[in-house]
Protein backbone atom coordinates (compact mmCIF):
# COMPACT_ATOMS: atom_id res chain seq x y z
CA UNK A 1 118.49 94.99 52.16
CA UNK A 2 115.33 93.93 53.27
CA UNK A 3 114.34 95.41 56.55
CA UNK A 4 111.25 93.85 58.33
CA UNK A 5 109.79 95.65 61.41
CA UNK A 6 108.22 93.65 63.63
CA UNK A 7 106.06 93.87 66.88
CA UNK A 8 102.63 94.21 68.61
CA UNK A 9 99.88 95.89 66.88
CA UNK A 10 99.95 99.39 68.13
CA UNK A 11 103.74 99.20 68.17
CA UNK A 12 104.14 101.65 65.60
CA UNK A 13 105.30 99.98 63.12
CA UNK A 14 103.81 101.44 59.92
CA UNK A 15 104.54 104.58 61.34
CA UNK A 16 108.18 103.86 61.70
CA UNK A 17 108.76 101.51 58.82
CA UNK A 18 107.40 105.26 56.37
CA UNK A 19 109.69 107.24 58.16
CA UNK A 20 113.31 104.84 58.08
CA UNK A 21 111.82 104.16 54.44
CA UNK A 22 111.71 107.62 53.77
CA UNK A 23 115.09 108.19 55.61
CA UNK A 24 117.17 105.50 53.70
CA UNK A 25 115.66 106.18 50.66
CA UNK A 26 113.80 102.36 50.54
CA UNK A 27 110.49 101.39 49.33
CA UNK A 28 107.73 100.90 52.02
CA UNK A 29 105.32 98.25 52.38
CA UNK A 30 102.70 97.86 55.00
CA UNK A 31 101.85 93.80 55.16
CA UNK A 32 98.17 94.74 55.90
CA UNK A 33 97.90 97.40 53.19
CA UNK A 34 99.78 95.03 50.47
CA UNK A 35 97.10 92.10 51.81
CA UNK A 36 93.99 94.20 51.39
CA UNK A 37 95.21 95.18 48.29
CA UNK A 38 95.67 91.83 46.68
CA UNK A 39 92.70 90.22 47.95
CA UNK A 40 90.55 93.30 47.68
CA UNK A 41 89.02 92.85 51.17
CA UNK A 42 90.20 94.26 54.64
CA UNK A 43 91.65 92.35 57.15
CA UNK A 44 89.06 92.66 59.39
CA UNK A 45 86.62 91.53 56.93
CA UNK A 46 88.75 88.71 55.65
CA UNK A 47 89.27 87.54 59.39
CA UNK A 48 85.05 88.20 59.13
CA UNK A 49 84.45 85.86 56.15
CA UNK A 50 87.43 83.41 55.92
CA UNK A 51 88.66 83.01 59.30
CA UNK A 52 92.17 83.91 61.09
CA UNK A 53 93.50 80.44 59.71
CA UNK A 54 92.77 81.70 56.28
CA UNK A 55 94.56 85.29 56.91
CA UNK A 56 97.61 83.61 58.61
CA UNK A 57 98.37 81.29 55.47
CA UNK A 58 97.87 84.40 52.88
CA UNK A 59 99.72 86.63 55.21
CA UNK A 60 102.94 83.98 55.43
CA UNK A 61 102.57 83.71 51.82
CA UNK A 62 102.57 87.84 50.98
CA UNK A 63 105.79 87.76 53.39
CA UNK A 64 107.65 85.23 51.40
CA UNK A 65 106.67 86.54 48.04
CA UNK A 66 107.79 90.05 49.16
CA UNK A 67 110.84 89.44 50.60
CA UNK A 68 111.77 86.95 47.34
CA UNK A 69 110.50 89.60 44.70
CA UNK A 70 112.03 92.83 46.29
CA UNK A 71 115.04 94.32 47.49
CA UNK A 72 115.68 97.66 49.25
CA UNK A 73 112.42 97.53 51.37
CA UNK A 74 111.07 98.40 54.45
CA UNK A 75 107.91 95.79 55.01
CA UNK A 76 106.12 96.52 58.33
CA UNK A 77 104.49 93.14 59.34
CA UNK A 78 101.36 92.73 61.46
CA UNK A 79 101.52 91.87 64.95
CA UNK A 80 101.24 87.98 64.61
CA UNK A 81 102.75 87.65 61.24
CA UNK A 82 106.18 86.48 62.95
CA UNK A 83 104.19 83.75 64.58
CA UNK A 84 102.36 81.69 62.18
CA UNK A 85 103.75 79.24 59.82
CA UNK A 86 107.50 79.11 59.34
CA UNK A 87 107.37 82.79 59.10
CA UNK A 88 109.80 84.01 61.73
CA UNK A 89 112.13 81.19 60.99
CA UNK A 90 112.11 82.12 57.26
CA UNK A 91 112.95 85.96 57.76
CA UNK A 92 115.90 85.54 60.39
CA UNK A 93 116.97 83.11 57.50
CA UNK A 94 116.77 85.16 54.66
CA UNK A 95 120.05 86.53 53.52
CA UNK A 96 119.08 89.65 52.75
CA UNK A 97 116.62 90.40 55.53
CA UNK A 98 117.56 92.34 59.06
CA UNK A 99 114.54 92.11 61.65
CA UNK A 100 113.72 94.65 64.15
CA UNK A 101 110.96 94.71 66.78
CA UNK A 102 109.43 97.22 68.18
CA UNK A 103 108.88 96.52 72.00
CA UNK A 104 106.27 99.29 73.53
CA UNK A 105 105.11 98.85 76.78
CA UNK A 106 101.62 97.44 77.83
CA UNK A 107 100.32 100.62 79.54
CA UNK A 108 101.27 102.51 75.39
CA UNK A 109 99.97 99.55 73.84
CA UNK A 110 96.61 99.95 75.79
CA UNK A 111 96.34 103.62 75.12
CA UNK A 112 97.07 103.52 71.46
CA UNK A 113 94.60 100.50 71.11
CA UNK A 114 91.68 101.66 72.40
CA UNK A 115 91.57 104.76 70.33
CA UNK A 116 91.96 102.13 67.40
CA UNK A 117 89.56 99.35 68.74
CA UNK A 118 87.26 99.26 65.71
CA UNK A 119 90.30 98.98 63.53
CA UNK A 120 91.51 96.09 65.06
CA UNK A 121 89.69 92.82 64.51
CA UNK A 122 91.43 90.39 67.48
CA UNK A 123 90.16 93.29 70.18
CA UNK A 124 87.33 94.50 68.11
CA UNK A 125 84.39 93.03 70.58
CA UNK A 126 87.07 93.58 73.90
CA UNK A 127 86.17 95.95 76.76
CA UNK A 128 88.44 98.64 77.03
CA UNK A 129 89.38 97.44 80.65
CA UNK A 130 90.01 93.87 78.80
CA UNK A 131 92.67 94.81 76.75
CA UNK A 132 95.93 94.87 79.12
CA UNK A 133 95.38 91.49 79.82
CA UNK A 134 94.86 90.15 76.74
CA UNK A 135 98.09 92.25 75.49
CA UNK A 136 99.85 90.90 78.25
CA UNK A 137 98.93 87.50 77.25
CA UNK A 138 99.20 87.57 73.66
CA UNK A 139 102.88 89.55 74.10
CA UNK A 140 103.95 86.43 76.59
CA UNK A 141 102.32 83.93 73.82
CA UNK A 142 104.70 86.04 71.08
CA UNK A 143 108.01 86.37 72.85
CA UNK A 144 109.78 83.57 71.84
CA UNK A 145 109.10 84.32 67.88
CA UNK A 146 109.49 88.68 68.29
CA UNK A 147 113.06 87.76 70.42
CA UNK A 148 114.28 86.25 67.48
CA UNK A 149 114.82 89.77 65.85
CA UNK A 150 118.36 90.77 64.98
CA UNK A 151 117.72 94.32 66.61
CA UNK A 152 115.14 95.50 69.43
CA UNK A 153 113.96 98.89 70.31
CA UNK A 154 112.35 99.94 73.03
CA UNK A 155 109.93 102.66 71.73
CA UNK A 156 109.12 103.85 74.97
CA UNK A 157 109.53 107.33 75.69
CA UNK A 158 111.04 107.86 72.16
CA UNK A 159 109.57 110.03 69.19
CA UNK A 160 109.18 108.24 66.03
CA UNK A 161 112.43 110.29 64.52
CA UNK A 162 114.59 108.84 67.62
CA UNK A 163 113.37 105.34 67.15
CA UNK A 164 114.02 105.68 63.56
CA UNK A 165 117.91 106.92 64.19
CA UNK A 166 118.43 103.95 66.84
CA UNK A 167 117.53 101.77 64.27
CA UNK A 168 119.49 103.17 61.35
CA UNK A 169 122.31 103.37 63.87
CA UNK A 170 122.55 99.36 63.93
CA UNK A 171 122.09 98.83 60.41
CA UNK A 172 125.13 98.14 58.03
């Protein structure tokens, strides 16, 4: 079993994807980390250099190598992996793959984000009092590919351990 966390950046899903890993005794794999790895550039200096366009077709492509060359994974996507390309339709797809997203609320998004601002290349240049909005409007832009998930958690007001056990709860 492949399982693919999905969400907004700042959604926690690294964080969550080490711990159910760690949990169900599955390999990890952070999209981002596997990316930088490959190419030998970060992400913020690919999106730099080569563009978002670029990133989006290497990032569909790490997605559908990983989920055809591994098995008993947890792969933590970035936030608009599910969105470019065929990407979403490919995972909900994939026989071996169980999606999850990770819905956190606006006001946690914000909070977590601005600590991580320099981190982030889409909200690297955005005022702090900028950055609800343009969650709002990038999570409104996203729902119609994160709703496809099999399973959703609402992270809010849950430690990582919690969301972890609601999640291993629904899996087979």
């Amino acid at each position: 079993m492949i399982v693919v966390l999905l969400g907004y950046m700042g959604s926690g899903k690294s964080t969550i994807g080490r711990l159910l890993a760690s949990q169900r005794d599955l390999k990890f794999q952070d999209l981002d980390d596997y990316i930088q790895h490959s190419q030998k550039s970060s992400v913020s200096n690919i999106f730099k250099t080569k563009g978002e366009i670029y990133f989006r077709r290497i990032e569909a492509n790490a997605v559908k190598y990983l989920c055809s060359n591994q098995t008993n994974l947890v792969l933590a996507l970035g936030g608009g992996t599910p969105c470019y390309s065929d990407t979403m339709s490919y995972l909900v797809n994939h026989p071996n793959v169980v999606t999850v997203m990770l819905k956190t609320s606006i006001l946690n998004l914000t909070k977590r984000l601005i600590n991580e601002k320099s981190e982030r290349p889409l909200i690297s240049n955005l005022k702090n009092d900028e950055i609800p909005e343009f969650i709002a409007k990038h999570l409104f832009e996203r729902s119609a590919y994160y709703n496809q998930a099999k399973i959703s958690v609402f992270t809010d007001n849950m430690s990582p351990q919690e969301v972890v056990d609601s999640i291993s709860s629904e899996l087979v």
